[in-house]
N, C-alpha and C. Protein backbone atom coordinates (compact mmCIF):
# COMPACT_ATOMS: atom_id res chain seq x y z
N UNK A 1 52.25 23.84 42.25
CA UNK A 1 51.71 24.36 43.49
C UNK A 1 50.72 25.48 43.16
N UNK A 2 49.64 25.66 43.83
CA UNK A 2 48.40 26.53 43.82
C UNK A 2 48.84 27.08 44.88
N UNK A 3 48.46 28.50 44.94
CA UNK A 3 48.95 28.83 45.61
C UNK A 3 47.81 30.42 45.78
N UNK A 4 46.71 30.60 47.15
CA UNK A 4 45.49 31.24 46.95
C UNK A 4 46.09 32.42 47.71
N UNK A 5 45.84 33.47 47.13
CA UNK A 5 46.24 34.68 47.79
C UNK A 5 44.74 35.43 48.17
N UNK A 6 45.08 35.88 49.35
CA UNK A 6 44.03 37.14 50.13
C UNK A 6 45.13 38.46 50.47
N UNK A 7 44.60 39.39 49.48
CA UNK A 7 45.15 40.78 50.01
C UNK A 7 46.32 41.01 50.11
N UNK A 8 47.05 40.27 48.97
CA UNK A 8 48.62 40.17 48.13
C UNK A 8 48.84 40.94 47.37
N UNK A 9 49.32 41.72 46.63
CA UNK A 9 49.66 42.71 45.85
C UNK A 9 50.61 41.96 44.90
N UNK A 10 50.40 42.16 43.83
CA UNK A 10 51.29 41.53 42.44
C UNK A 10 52.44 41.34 42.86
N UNK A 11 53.31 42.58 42.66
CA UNK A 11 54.87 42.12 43.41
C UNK A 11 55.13 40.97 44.37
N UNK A 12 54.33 41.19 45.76
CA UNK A 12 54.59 40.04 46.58
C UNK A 12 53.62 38.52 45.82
N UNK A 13 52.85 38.63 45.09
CA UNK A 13 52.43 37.48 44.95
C UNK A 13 53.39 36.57 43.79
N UNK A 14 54.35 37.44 43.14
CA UNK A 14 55.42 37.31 42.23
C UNK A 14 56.56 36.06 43.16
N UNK A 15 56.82 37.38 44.23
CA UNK A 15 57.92 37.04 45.09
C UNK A 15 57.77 35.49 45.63
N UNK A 16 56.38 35.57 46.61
CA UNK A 16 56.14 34.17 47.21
C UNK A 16 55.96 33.43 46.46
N UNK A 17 55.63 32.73 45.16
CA UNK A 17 55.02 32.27 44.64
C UNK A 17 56.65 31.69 44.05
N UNK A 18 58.02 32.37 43.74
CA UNK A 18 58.95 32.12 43.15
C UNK A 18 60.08 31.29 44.29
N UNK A 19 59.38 31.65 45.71
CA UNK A 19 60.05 31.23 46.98
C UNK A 19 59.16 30.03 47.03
N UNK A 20 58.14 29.96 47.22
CA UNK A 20 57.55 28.53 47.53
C UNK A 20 57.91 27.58 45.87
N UNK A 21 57.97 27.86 45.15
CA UNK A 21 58.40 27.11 44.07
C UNK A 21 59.70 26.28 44.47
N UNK A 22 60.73 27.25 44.71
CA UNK A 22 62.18 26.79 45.05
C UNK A 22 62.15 26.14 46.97
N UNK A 23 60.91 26.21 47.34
CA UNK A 23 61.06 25.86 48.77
C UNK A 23 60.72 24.14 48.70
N UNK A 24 59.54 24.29 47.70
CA UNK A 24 59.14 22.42 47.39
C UNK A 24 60.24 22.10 46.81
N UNK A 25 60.94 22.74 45.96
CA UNK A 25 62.06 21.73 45.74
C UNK A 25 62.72 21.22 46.29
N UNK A 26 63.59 22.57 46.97
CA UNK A 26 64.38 21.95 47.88
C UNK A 26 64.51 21.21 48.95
N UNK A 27 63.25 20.86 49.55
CA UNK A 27 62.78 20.13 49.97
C UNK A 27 62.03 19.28 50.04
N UNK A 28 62.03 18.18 48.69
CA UNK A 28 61.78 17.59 48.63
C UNK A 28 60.57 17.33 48.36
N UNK A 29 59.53 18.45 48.46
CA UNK A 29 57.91 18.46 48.23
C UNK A 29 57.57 18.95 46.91
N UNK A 30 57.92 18.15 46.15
CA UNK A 30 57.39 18.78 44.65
C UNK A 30 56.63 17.46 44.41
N UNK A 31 56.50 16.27 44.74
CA UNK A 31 55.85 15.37 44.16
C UNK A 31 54.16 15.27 44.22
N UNK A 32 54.00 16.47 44.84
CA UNK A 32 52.10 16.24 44.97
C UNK A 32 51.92 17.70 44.27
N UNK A 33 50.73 17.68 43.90
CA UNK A 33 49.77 19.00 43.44
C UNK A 33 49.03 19.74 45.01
N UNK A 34 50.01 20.45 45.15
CA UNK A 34 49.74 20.86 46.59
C UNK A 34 48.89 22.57 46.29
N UNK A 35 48.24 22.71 47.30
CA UNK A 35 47.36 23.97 47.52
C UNK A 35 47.74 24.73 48.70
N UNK A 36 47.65 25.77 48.79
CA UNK A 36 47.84 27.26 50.37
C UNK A 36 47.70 28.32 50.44
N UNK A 37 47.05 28.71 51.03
CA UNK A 37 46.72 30.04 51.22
C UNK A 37 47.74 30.75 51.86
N UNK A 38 48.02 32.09 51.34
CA UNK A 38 48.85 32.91 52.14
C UNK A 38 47.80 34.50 52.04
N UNK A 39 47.77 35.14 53.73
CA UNK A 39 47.24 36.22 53.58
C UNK A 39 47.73 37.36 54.06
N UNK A 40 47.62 38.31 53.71
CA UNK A 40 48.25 39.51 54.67
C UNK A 40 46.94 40.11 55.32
N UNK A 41 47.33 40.34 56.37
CA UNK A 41 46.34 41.19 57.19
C UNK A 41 46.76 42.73 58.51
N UNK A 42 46.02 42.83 58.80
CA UNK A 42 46.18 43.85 59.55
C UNK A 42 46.55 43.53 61.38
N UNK A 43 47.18 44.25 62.27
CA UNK A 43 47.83 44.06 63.75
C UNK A 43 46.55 43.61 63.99
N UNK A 44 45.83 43.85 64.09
CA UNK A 44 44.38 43.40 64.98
C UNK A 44 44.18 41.89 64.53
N UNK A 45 44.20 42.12 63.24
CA UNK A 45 43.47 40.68 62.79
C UNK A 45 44.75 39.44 63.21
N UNK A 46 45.62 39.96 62.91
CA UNK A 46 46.78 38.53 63.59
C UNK A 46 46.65 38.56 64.95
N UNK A 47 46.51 39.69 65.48
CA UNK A 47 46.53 39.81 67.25
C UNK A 47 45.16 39.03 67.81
N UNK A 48 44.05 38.65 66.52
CA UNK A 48 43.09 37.84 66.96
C UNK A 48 43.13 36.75 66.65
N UNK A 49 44.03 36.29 66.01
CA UNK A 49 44.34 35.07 65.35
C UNK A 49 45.14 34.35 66.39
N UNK A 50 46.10 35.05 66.81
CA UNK A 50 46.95 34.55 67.85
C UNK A 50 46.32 34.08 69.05
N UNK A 51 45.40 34.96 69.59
CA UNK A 51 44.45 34.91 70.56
C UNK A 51 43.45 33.44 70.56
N UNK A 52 43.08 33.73 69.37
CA UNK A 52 42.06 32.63 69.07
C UNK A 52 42.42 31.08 68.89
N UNK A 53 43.40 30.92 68.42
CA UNK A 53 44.42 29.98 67.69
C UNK A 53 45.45 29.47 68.93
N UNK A 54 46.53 30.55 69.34
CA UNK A 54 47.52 30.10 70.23
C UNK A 54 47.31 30.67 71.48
N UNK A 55 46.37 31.01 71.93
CA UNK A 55 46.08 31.34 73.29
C UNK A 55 46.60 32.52 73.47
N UNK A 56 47.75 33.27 72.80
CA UNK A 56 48.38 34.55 72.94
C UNK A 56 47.81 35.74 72.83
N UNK A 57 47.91 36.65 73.53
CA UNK A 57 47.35 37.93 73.53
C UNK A 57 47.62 39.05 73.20
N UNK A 58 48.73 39.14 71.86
CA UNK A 58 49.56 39.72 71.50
C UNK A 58 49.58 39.67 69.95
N UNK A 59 49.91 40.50 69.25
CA UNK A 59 49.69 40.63 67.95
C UNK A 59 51.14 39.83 67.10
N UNK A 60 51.85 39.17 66.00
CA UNK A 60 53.25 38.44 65.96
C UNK A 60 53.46 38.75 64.14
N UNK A 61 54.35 38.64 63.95
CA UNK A 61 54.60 38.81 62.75
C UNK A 61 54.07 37.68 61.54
N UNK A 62 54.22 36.72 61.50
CA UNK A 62 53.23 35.44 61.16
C UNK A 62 52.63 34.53 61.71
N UNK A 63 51.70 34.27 61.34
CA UNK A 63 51.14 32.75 61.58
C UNK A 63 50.92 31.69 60.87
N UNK A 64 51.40 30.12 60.77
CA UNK A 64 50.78 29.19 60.33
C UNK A 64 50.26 28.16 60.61
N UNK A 65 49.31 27.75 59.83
CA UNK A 65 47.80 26.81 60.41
C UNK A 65 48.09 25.47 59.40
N UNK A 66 49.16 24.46 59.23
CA UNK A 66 49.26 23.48 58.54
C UNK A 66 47.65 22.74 58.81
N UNK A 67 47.34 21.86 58.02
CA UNK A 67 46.07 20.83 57.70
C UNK A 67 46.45 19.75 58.02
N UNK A 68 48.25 19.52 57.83
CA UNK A 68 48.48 18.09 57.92
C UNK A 68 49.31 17.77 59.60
N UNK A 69 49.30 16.61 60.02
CA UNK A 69 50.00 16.59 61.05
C UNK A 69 51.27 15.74 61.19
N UNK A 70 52.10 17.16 59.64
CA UNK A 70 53.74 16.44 59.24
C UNK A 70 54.51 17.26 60.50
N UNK A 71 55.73 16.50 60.40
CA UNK A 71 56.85 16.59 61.12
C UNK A 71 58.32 16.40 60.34
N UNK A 72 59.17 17.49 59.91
CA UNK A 72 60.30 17.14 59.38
C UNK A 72 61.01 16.25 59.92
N UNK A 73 61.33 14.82 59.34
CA UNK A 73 61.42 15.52 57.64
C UNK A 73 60.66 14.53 56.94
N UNK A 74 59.74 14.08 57.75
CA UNK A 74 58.29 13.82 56.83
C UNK A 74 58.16 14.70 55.37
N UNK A 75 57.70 13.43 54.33
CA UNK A 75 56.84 14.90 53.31
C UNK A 75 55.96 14.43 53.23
N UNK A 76 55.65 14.94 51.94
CA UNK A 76 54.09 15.63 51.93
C UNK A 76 54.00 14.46 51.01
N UNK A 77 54.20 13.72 50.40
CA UNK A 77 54.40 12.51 49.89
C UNK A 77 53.54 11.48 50.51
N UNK A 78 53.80 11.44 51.74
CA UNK A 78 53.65 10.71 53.14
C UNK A 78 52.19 10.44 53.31
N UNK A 79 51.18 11.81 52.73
CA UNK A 79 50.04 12.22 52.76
C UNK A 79 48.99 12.27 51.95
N UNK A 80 49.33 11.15 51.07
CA UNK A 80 48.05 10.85 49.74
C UNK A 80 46.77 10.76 49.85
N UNK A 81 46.90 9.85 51.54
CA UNK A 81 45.77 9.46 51.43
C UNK A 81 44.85 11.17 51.82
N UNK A 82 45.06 12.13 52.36
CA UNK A 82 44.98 13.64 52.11
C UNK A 82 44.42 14.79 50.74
N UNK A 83 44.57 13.47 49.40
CA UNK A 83 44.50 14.20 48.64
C UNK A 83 42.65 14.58 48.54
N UNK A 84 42.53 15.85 47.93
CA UNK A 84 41.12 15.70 47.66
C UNK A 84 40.47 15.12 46.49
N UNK A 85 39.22 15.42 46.05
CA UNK A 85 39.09 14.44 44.81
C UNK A 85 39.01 15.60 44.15
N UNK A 86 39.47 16.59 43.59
CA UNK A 86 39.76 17.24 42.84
C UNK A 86 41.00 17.00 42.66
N UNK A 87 42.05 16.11 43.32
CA UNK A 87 43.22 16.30 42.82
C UNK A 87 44.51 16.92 43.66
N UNK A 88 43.99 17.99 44.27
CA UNK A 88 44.50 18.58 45.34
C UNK A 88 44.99 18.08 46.66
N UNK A 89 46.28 18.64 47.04
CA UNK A 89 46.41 18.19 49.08
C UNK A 89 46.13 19.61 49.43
N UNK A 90 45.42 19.84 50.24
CA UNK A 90 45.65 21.22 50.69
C UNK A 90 46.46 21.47 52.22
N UNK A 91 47.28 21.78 51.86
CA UNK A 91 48.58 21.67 52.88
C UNK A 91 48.39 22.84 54.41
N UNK A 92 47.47 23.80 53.81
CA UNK A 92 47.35 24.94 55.02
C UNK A 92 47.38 26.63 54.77
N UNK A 93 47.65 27.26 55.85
CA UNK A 93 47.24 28.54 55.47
C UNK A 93 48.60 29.34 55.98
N UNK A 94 49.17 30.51 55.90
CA UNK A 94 50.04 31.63 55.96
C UNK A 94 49.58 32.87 56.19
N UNK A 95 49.59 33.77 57.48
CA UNK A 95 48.91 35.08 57.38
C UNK A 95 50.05 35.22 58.08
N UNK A 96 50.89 36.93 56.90
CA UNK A 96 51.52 37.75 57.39
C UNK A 96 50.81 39.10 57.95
N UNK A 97 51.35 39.96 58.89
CA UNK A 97 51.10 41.17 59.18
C UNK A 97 51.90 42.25 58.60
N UNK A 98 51.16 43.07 57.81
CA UNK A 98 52.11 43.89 57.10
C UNK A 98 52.49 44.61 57.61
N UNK A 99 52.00 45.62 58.91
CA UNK A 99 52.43 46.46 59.79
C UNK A 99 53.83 45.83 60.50
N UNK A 100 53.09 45.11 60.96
CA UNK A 100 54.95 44.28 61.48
C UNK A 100 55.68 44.19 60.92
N UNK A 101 55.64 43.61 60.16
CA UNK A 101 56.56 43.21 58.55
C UNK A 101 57.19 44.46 58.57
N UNK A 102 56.55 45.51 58.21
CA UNK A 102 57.67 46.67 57.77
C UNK A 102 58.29 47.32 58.73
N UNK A 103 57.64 47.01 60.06
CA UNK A 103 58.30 47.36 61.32
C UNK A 103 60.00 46.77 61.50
N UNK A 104 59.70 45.29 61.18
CA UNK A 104 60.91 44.66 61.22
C UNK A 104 62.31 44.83 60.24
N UNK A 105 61.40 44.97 59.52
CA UNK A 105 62.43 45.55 58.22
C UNK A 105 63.09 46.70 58.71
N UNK A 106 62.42 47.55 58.97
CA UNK A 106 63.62 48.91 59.35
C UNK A 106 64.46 48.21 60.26
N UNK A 107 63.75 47.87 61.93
CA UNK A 107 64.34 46.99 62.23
C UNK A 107 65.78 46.40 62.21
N UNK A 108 65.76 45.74 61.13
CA UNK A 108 66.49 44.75 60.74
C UNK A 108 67.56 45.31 59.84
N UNK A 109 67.08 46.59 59.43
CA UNK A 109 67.68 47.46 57.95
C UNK A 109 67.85 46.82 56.65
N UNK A 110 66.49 46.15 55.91
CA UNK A 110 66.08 45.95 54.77
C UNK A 110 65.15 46.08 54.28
N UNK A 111 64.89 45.54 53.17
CA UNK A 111 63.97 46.00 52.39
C UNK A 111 62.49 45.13 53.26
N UNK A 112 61.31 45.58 53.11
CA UNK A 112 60.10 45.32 53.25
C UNK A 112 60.11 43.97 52.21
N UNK A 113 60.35 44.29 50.58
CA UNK A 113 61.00 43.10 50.11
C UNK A 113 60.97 41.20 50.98
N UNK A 114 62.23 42.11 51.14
CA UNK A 114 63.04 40.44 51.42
C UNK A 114 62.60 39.92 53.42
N UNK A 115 61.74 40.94 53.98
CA UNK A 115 61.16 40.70 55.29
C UNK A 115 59.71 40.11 54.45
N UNK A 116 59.12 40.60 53.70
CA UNK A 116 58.18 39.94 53.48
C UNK A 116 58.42 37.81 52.99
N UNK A 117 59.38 37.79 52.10
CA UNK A 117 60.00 36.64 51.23
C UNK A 117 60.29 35.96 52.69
N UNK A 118 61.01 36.67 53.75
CA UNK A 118 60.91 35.02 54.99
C UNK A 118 59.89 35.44 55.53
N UNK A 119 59.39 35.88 56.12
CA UNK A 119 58.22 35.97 56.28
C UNK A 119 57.09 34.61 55.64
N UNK A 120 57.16 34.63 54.35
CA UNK A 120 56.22 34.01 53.82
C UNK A 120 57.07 32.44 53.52
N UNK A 121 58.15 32.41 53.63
CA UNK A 121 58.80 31.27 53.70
C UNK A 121 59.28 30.48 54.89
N UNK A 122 58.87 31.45 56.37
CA UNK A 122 59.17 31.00 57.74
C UNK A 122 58.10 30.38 57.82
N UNK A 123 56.52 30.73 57.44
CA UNK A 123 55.07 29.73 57.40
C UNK A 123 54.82 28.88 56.71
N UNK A 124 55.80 28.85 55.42
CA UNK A 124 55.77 27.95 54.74
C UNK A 124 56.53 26.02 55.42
N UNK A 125 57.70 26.97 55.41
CA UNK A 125 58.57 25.82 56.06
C UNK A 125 57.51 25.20 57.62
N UNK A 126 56.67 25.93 58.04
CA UNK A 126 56.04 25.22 59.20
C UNK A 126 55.50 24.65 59.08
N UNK A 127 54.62 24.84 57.90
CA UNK A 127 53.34 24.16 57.27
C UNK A 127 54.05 22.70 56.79
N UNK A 128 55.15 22.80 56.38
CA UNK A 128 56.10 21.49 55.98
C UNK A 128 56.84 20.26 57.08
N UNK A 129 56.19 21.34 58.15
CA UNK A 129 56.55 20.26 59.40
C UNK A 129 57.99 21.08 60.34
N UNK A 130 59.19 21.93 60.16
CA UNK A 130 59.85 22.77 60.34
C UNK A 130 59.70 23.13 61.62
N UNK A 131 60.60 22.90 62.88
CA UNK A 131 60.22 23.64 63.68
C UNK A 131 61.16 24.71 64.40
N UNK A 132 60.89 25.25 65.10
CA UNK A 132 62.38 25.74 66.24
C UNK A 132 62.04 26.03 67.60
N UNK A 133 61.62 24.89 68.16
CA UNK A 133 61.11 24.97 69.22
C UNK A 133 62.57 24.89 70.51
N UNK A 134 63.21 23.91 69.51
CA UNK A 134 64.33 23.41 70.29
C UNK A 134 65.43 24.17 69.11
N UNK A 135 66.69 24.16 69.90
CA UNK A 135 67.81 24.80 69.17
C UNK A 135 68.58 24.01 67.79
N UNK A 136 68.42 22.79 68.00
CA UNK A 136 69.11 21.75 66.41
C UNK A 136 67.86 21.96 65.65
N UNK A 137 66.73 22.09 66.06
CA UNK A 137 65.48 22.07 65.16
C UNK A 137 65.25 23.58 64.22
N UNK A 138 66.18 24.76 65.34
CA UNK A 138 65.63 26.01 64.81
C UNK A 138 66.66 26.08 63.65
N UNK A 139 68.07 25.52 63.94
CA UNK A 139 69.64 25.45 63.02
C UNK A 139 69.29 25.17 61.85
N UNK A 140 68.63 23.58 61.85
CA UNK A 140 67.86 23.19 60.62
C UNK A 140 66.72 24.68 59.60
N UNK A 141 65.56 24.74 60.54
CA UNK A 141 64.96 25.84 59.67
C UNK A 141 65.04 26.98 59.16
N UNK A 142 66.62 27.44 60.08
CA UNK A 142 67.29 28.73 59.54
C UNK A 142 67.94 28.94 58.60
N UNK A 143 68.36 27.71 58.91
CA UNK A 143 69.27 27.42 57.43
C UNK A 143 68.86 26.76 56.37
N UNK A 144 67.75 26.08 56.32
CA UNK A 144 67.04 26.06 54.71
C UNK A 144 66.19 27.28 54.46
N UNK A 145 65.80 28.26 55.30
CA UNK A 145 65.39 29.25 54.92
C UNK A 145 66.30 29.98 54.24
N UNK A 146 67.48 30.34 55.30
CA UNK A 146 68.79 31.52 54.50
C UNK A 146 69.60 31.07 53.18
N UNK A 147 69.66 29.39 52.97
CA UNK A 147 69.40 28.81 51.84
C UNK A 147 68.50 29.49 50.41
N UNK A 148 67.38 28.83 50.81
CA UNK A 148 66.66 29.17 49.83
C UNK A 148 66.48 30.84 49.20
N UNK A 149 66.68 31.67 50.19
CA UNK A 149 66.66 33.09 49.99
C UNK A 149 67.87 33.36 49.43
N UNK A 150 68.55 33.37 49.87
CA UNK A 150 70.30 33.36 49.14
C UNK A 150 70.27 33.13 47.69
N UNK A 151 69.72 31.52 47.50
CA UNK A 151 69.68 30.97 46.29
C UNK A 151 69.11 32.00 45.15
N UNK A 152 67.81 32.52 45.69
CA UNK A 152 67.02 33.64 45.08
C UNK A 152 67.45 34.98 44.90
N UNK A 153 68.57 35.09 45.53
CA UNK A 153 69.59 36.52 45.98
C UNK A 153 68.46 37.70 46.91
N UNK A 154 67.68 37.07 47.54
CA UNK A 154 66.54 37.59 48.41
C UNK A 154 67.86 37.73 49.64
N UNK A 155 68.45 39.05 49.94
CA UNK A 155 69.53 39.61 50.77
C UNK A 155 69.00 40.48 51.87
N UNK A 156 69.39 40.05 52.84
CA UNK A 156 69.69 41.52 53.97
C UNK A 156 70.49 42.50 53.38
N UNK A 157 69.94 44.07 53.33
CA UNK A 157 71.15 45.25 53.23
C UNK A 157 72.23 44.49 53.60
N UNK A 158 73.73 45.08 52.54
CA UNK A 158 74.95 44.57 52.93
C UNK A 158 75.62 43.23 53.24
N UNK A 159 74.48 42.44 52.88
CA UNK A 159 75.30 40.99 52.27
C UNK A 159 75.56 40.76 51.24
């Protein structure tokens, strides 16, 4: 997995990069040479993204912009004919807000850390088709998220 960072900082590009590794696995998406952008940006710039994108007028903690039009538990497999001729699928994009992000974390009472790691693994899993629109759909994505983080020992304070 390629994996294009905008305005990531080493640590987190460590972190995501070790979560989306263990996220294609576990789900099943390791069989293509897949590509994604993940970015961090600022309240304004997601609050225009949202705007622009989902009609919302409000600034949100992530956003993702999949390329493909999967549906779990579709994979990415599914999508060859997708590939580019370089070789590549390029699966989509990830923009966290860091202001939020650390908002939530206190929040939540953890680390900036491990709010960033779902964070970047709640856009991931969307981009994979993931939804929680409906309540069996959200059960599913909560729990291969708290999965995969677990697996990583990526913890809430006091678990």
């Amino acid at each position: 997995m390629r994996i294009n960072f905008e305005n990531v900082g080493h640590c987190n590009r460590k972190l995501i990069a070790k979560i989306y590794d263990k996220a294609m696995n576990d789900t099943g998406n390791r069989a293509l040479d897949v590509t994604i952008t993940v970015s961090i940006v600022s309240q304004k710039r997601i609050k225009q993204l949202n705007q622009q994108y989902r009609n919302v007028d409000k600034a949100t903690d992530v956003l993702s912009f999949p390329m493909l039009n999967i549906k779990y538990p579709q994979k990415l497999a599914d999508f060859k004919q997708e590939i580019a001729p370089d070789g590549w699928l390029y699966i989509g994009d990830v923009v966290i807000c860091k202001k939020i992000a650390k908002r939530q974390a206190k929040e939540y009472g953890h680390s900036l850390r491990r709010e960033i790691a779902f964070l970047a693994l709640h856009g991931l899993l969307h981009v994979l088709g993931f939804d929680h629109i409906d309540a069996d759909d959200e059960k599913v994505m909560m729990s291969t998220a708290e999965k995969i983080l677990s697996d990583l020992d990526i913890k809430r304070e006091g678990e």
